[in-house]
N, C-alpha and C. Protein backbone atom coordinates (compact mmCIF):
# COMPACT_ATOMS: atom_id res chain seq x y z
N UNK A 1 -167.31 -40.25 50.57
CA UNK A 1 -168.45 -41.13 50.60
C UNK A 1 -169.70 -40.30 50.87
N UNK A 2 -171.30 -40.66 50.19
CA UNK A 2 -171.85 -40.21 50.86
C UNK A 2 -173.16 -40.80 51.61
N UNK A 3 -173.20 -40.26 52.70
CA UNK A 3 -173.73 -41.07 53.71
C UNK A 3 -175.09 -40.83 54.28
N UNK A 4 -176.34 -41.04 54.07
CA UNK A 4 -177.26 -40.81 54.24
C UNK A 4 -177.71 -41.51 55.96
N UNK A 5 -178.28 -40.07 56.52
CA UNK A 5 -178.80 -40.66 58.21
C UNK A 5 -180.05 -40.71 58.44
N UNK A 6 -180.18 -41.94 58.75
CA UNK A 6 -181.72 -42.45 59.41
C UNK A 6 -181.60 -42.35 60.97
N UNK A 7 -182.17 -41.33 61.14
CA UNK A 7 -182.07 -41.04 62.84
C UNK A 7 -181.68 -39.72 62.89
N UNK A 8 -181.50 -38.76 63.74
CA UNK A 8 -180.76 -37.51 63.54
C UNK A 8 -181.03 -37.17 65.18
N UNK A 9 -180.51 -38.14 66.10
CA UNK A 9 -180.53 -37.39 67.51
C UNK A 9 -179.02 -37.54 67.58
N UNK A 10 -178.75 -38.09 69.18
CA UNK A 10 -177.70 -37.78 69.59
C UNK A 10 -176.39 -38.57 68.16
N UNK A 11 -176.63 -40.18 68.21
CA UNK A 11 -175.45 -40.74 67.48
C UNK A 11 -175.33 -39.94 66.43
N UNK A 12 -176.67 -39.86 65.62
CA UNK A 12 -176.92 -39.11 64.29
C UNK A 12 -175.92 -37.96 64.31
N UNK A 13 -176.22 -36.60 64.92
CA UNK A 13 -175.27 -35.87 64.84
C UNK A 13 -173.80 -36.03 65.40
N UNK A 14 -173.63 -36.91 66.15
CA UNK A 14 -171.93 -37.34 66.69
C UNK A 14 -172.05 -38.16 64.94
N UNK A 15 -172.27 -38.46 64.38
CA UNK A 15 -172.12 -38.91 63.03
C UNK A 15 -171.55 -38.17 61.90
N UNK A 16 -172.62 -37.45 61.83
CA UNK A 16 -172.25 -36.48 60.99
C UNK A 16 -171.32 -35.33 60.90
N UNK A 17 -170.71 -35.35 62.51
CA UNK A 17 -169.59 -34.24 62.81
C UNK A 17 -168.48 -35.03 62.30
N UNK A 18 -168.26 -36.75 62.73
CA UNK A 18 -167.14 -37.04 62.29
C UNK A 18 -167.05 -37.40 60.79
N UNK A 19 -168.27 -37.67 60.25
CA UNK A 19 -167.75 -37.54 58.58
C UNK A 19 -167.77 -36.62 57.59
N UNK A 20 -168.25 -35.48 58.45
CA UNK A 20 -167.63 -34.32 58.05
C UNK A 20 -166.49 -33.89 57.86
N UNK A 21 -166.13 -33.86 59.28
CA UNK A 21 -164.52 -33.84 59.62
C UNK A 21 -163.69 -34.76 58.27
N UNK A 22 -164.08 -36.16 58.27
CA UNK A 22 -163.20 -36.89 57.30
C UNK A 22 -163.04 -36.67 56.04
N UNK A 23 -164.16 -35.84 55.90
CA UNK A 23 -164.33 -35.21 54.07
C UNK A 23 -165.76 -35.95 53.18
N UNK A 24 -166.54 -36.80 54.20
CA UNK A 24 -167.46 -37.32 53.72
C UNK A 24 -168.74 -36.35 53.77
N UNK A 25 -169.75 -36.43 52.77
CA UNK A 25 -170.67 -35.77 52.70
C UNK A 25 -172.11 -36.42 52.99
N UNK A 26 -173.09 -35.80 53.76
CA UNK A 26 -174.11 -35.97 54.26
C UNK A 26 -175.19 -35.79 53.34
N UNK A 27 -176.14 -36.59 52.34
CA UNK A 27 -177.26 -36.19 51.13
C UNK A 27 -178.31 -36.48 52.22
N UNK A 28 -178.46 -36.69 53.35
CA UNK A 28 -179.89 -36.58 54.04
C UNK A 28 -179.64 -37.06 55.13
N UNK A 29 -180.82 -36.86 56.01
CA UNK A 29 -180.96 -37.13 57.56
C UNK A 29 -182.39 -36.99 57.41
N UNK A 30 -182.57 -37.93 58.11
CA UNK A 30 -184.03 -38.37 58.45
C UNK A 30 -184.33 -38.61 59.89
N UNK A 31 -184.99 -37.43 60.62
CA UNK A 31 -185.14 -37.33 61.75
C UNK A 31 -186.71 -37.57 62.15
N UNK A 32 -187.28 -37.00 63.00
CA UNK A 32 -188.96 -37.11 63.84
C UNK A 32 -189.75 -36.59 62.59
N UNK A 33 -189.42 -35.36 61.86
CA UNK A 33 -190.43 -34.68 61.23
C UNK A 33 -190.36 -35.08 59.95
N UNK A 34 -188.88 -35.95 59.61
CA UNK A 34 -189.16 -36.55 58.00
C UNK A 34 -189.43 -38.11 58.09
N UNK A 35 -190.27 -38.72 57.27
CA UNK A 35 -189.91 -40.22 56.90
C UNK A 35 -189.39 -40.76 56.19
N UNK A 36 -189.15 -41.97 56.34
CA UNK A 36 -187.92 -42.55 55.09
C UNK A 36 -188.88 -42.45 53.83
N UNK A 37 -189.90 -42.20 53.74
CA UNK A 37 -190.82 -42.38 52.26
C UNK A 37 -190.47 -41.45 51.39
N UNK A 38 -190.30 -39.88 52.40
CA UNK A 38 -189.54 -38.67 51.86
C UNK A 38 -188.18 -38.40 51.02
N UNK A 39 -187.71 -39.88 51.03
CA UNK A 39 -186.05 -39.39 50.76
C UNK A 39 -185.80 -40.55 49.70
N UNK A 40 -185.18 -40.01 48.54
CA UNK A 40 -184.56 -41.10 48.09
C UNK A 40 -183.34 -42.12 48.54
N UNK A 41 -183.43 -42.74 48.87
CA UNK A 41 -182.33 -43.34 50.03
C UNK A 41 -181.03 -43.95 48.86
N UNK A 42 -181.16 -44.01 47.84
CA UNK A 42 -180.66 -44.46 46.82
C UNK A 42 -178.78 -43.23 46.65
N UNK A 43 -179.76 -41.99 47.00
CA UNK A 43 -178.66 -41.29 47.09
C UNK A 43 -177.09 -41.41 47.39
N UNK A 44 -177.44 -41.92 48.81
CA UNK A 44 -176.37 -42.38 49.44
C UNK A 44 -175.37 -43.80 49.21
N UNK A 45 -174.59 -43.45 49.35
CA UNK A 45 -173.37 -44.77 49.48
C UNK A 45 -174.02 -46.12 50.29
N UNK A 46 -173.95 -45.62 51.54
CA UNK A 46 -174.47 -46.29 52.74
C UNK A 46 -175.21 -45.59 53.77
N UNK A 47 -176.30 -45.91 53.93
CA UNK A 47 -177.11 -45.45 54.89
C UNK A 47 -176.80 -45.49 56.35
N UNK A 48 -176.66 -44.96 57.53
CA UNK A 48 -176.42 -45.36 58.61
C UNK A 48 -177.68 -45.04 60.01
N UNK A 49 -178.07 -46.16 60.47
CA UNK A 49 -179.61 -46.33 60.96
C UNK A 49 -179.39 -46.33 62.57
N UNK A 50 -179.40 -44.88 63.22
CA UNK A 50 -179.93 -45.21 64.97
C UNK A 50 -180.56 -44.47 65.11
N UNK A 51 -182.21 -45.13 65.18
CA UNK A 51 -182.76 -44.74 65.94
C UNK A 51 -183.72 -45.72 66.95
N UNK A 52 -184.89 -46.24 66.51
CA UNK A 52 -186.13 -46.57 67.76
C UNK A 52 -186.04 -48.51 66.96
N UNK A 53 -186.22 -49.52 67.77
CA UNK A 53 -186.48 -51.03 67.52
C UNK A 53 -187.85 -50.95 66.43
N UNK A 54 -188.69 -49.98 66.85
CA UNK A 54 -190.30 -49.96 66.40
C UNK A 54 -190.16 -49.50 64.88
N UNK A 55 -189.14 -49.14 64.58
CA UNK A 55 -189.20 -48.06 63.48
C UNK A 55 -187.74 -49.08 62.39
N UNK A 56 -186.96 -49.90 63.52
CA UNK A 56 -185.70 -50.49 62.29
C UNK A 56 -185.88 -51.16 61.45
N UNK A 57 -186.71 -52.21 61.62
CA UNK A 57 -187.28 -53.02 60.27
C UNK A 57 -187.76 -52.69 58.80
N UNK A 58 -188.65 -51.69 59.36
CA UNK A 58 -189.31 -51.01 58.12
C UNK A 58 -187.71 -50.21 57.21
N UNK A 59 -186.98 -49.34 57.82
CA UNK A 59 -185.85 -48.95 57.50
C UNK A 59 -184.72 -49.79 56.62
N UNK A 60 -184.96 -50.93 57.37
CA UNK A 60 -184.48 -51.97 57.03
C UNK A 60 -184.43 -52.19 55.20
N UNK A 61 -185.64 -52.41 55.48
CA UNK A 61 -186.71 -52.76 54.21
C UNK A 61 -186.26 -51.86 53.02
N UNK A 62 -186.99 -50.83 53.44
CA UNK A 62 -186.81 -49.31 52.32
C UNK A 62 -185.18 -49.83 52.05
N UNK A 63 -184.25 -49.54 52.43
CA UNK A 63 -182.66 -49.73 52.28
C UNK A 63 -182.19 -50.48 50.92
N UNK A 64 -183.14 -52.31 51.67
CA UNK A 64 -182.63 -52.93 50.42
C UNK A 64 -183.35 -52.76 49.35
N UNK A 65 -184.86 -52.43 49.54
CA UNK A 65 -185.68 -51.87 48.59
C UNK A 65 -184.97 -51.39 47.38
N UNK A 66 -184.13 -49.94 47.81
CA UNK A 66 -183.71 -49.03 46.99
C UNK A 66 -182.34 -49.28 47.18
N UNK A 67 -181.73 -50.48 47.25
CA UNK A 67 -180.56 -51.31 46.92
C UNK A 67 -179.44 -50.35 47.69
N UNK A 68 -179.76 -49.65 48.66
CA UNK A 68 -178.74 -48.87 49.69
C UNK A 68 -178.14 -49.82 50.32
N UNK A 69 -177.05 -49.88 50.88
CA UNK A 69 -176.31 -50.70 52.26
C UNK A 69 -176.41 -49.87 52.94
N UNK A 70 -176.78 -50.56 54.32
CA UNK A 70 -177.23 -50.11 55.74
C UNK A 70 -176.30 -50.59 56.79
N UNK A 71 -175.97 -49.47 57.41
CA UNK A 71 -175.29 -50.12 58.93
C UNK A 71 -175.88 -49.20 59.88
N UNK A 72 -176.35 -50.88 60.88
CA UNK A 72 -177.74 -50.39 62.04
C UNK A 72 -177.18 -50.59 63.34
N UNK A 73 -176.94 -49.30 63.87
CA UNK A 73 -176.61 -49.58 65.66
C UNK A 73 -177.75 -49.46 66.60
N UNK A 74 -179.14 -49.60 65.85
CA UNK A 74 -180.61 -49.39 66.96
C UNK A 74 -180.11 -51.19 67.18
N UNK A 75 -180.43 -51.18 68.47
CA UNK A 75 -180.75 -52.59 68.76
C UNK A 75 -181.57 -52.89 69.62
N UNK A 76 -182.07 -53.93 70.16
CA UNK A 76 -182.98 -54.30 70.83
C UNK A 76 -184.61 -54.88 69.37
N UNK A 77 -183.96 -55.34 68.30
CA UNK A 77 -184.41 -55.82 67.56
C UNK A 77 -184.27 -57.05 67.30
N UNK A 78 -183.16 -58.00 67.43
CA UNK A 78 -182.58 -58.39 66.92
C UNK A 78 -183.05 -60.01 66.92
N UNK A 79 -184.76 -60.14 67.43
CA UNK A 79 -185.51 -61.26 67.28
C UNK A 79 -185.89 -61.77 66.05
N UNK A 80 -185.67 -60.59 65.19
CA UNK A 80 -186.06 -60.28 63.76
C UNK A 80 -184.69 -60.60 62.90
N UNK A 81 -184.06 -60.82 63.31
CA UNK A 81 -182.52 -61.16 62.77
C UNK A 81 -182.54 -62.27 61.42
N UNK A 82 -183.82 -63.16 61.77
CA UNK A 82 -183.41 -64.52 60.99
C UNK A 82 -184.55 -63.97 59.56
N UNK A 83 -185.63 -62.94 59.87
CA UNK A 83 -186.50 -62.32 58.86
C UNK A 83 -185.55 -61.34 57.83
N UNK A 84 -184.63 -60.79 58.82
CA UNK A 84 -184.22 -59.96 58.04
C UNK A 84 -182.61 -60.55 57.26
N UNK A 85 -182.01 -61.53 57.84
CA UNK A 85 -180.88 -62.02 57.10
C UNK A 85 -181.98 -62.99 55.77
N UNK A 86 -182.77 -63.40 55.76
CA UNK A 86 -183.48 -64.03 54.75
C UNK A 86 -183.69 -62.65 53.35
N UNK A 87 -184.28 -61.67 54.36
CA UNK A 87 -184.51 -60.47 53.33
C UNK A 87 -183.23 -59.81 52.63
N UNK A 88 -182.66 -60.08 53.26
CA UNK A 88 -180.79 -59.41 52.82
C UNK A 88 -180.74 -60.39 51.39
N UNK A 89 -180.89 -61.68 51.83
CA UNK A 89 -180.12 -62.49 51.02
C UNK A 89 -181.29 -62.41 49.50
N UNK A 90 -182.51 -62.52 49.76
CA UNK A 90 -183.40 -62.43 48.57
C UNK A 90 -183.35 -61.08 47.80
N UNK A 91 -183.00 -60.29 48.04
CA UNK A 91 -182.40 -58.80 48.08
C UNK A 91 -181.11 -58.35 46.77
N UNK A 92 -180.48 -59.33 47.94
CA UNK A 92 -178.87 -59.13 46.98
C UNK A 92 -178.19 -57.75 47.96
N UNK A 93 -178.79 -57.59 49.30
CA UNK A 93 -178.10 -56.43 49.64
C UNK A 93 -177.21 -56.57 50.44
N UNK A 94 -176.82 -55.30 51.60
CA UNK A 94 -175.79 -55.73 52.58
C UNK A 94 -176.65 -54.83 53.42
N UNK A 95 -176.19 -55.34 55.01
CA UNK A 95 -176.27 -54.78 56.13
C UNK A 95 -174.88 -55.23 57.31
N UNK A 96 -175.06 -54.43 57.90
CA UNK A 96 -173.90 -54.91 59.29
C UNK A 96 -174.61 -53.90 60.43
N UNK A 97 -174.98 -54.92 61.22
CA UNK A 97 -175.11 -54.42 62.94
C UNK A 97 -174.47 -54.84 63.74
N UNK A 98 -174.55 -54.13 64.49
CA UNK A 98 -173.77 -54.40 65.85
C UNK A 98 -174.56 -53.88 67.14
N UNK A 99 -174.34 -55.00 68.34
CA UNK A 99 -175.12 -54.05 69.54
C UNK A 99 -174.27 -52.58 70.00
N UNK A 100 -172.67 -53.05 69.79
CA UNK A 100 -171.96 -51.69 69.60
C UNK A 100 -170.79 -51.62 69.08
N UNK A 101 -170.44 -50.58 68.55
CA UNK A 101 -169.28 -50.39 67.28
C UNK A 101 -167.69 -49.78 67.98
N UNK A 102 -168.06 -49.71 69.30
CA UNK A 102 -166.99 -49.44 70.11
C UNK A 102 -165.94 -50.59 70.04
N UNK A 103 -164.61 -49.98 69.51
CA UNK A 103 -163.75 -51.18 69.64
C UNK A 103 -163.36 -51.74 71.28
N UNK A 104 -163.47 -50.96 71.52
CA UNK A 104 -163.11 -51.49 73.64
C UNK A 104 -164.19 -52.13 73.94
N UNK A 105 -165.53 -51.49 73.48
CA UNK A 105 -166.50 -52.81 74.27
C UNK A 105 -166.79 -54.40 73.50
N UNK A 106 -166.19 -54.16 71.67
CA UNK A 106 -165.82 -55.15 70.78
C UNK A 106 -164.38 -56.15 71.90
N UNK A 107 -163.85 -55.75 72.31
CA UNK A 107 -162.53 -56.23 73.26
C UNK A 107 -163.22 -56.87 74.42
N UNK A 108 -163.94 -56.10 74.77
CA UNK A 108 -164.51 -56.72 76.41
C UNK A 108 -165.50 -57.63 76.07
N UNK A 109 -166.56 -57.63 74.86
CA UNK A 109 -166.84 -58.90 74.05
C UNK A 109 -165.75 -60.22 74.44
N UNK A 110 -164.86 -60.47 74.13
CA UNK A 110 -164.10 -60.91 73.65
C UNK A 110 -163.45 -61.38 75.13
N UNK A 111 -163.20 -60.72 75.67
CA UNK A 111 -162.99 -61.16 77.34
C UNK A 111 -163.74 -61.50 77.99
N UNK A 112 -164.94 -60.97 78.14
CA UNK A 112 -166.45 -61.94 78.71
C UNK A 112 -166.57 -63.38 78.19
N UNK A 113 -166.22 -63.08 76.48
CA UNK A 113 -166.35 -64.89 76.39
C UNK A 113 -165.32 -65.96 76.80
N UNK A 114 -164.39 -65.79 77.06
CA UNK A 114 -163.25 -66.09 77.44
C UNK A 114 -163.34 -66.35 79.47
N UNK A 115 -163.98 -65.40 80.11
CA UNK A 115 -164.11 -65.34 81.22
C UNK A 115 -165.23 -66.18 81.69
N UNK A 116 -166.14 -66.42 80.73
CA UNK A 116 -167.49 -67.43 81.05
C UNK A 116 -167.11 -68.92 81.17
N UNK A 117 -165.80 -69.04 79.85
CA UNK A 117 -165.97 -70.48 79.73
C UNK A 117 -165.04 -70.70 80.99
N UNK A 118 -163.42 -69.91 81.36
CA UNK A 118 -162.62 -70.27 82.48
C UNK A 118 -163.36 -69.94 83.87
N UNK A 119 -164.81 -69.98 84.11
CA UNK A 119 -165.60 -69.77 84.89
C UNK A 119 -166.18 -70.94 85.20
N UNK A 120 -166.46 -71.56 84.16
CA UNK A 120 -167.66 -72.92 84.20
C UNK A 120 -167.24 -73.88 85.23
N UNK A 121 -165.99 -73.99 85.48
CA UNK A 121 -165.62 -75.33 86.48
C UNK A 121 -165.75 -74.98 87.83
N UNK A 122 -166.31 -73.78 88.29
CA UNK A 122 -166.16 -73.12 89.14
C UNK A 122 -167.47 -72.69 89.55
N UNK A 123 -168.47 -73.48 89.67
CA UNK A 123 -169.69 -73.46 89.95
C UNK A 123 -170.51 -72.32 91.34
N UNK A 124 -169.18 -72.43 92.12
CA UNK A 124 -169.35 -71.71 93.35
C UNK A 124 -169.65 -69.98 93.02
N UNK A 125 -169.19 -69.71 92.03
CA UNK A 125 -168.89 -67.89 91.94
C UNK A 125 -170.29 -67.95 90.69
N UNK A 126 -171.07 -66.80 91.27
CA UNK A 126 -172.32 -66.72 90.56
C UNK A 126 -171.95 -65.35 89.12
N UNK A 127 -172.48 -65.27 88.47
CA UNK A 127 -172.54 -64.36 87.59
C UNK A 127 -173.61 -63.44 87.56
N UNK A 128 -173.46 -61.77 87.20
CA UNK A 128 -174.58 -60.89 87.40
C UNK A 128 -173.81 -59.91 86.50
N UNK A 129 -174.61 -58.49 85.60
CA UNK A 129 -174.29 -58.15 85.20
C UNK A 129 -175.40 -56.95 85.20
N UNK A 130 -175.04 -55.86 85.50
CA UNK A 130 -175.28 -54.72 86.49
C UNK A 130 -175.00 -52.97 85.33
N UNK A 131 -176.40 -52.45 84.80
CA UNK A 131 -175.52 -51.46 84.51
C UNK A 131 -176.96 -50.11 84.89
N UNK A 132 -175.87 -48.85 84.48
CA UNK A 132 -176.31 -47.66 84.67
C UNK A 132 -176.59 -46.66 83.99
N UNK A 133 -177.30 -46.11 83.38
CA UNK A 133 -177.36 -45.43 82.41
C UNK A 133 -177.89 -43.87 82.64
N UNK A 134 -177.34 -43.12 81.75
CA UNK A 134 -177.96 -41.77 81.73
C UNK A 134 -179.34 -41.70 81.24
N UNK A 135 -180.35 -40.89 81.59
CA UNK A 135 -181.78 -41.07 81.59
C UNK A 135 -182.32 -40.68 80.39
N UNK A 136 -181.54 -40.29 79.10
CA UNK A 136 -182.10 -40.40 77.89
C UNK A 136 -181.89 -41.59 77.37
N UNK A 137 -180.88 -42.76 77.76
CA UNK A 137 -180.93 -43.93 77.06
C UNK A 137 -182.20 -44.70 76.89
N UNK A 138 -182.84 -45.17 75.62
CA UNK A 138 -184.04 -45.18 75.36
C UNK A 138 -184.35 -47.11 75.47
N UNK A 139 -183.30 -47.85 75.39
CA UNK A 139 -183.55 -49.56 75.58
C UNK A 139 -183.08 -49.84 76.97
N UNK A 140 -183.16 -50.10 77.81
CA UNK A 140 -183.08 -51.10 78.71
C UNK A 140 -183.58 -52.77 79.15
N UNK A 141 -182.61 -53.49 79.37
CA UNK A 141 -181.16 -53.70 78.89
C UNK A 141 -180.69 -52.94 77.88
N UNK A 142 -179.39 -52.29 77.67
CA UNK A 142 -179.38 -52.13 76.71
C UNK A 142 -178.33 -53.66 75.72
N UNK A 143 -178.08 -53.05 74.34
CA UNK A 143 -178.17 -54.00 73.70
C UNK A 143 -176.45 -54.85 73.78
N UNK A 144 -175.62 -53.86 74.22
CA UNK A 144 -174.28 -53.90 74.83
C UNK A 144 -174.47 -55.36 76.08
N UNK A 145 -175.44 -54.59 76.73
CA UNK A 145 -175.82 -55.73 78.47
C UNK A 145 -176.42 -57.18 77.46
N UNK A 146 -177.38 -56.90 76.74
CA UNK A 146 -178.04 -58.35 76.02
C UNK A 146 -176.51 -58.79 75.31
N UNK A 147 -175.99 -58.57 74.88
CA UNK A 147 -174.37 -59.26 74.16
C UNK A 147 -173.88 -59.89 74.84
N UNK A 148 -173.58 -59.41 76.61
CA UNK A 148 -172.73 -59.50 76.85
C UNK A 148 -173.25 -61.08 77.87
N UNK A 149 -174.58 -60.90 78.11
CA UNK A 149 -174.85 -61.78 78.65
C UNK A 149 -175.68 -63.08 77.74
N UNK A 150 -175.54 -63.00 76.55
CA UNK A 150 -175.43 -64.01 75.44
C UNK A 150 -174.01 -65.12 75.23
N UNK A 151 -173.16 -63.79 75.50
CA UNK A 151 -172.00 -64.21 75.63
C UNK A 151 -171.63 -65.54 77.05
N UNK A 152 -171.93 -64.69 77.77
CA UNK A 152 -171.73 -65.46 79.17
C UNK A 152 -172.72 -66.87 78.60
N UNK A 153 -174.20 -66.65 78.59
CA UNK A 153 -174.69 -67.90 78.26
C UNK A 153 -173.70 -69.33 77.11
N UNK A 154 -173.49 -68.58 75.98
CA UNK A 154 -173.06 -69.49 74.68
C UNK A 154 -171.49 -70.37 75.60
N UNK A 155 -170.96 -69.42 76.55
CA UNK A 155 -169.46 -69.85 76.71
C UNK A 155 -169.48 -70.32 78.03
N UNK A 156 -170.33 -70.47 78.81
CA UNK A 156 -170.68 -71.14 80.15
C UNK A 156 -171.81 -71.97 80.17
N UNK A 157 -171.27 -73.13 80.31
CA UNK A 157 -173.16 -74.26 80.07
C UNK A 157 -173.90 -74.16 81.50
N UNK A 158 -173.35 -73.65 82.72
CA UNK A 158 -173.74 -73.82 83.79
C UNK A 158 -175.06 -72.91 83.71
N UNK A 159 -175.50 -71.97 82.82
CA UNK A 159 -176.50 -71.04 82.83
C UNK A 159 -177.14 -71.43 81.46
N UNK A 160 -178.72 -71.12 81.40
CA UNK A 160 -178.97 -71.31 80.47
C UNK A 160 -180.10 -70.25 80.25
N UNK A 161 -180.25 -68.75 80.78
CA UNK A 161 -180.89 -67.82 80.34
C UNK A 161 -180.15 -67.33 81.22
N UNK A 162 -181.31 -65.39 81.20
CA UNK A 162 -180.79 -64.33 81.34
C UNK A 162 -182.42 -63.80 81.85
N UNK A 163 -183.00 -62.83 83.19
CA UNK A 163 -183.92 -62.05 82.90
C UNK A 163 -183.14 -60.97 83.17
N UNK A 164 -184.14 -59.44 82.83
CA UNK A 164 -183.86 -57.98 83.19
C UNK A 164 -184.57 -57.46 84.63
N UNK A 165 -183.74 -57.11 85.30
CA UNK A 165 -184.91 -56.80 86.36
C UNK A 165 -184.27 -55.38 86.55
N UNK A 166 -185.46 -54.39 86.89
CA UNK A 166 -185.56 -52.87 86.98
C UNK A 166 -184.93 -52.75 88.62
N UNK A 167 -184.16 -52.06 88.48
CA UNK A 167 -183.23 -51.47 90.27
C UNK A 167 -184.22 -50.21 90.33
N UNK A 168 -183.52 -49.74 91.60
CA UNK A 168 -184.97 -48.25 92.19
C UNK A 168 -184.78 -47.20 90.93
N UNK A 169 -183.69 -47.00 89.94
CA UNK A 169 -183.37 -45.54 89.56
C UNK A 169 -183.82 -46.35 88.40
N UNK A 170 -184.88 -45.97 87.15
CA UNK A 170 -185.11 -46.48 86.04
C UNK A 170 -184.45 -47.15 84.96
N UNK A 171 -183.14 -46.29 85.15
CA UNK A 171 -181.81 -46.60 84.25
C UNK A 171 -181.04 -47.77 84.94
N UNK A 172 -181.24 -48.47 86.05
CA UNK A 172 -180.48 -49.30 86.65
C UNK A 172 -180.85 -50.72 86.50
N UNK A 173 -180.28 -51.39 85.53
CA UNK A 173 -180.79 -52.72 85.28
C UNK A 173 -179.62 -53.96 85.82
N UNK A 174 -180.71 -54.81 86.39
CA UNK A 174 -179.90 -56.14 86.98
C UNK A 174 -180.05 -56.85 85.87
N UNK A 175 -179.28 -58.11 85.49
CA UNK A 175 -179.03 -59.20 84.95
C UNK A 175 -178.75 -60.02 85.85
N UNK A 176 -180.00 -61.35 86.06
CA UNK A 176 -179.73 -62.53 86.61
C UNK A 176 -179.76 -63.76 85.95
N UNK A 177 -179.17 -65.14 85.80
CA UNK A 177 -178.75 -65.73 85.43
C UNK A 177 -179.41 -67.13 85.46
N UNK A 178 -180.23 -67.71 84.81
CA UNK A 178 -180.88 -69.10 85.43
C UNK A 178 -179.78 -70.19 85.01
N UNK A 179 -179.57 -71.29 86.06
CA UNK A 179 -178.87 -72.33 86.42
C UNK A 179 -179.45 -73.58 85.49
N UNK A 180 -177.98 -74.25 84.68
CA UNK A 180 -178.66 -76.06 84.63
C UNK A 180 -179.00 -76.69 85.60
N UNK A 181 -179.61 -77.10 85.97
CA UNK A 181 -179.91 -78.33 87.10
C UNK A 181 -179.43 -79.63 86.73
């Protein structure tokens, strides 16, 4: 296959080592010093997109533009979801995102929703959701924490939002939970 990268930091190159490894070939990477205007994106099979929220849309765009399929792990976009499934469909193209492509945290998906709803009758035990990150992670929440506490919301009626609140170390984000009344 060949696989064209929009982004070229950390995922970018953990990317390109493993489809290397698999026998797949790399026709571009598009990092800080190139733009997507630079590249024929057409090249590629499927494009694969992590980098910045500020920068995914437009990416977006170019993709189906030049009739590429895109799979986007930037998240913290995803307000834009209903602009851009409209643009997919007028398009004729494909995309697939995910907040993450990890099958274990795809699993713990899957147990959070499950744990929200056998939660609900049980009004007494509060919900919070607490994480930590290494200090290059660039979204906070990240988009894993926004899933997971979407999740909790859709499968527990006892809550009906979510804010982010900043802990002392920058990378340390609380998730608190607002109540039905």
């Amino acid at each position: 296959m060949k696989i064209g990268l929009i982004g070229y930091g950390k995922m970018g190159k953990a990317i390109e080592r493993i489809a290397l490894e698999r026998g797949h070939s790399i026709v571009y990477k598009i990092d800080s010093k190139t733009t997507i205007d630079q590249v024929d994106l057409s090249l590629a099979d499927v494009a694969i997109e992590f980098t910045q929220p500020a920068l995914v849309i437009n990416h977006i765009e170019q993709c189906l533009e030049q009739k590429t399929p895109i799979v986007v792990g930037t998240t913290a976009w995803q307000e834009k979801l209903p602009y851009v499934a409209t643009l997919v469909t007028e398009k004729g193209g494909s995309l697939l995102h995910a907040s993450n492509f990890s099958i274990g945290v795809n699993i713990l998906f899957n147990i959070n929703e499950k744990l929200a709803a056998l939660m609900f009758p049980h009004p007494e035990y509060k919900t919070s959701i607490e994480e930590i990150h290494h200090i290059q992670k660039l979204d906070a929440p990240s988009g894993t924490a926004v899933s997971l506490a979407q999740g909790i919301i859709q499968n527990n009626h006892q809550y009906t939002s979510w804010k982010s609140e900043t802990g002392s170390c920058r990378k340390q984000i609380r998730m608190s939970f607002r109540f039905r009344h």
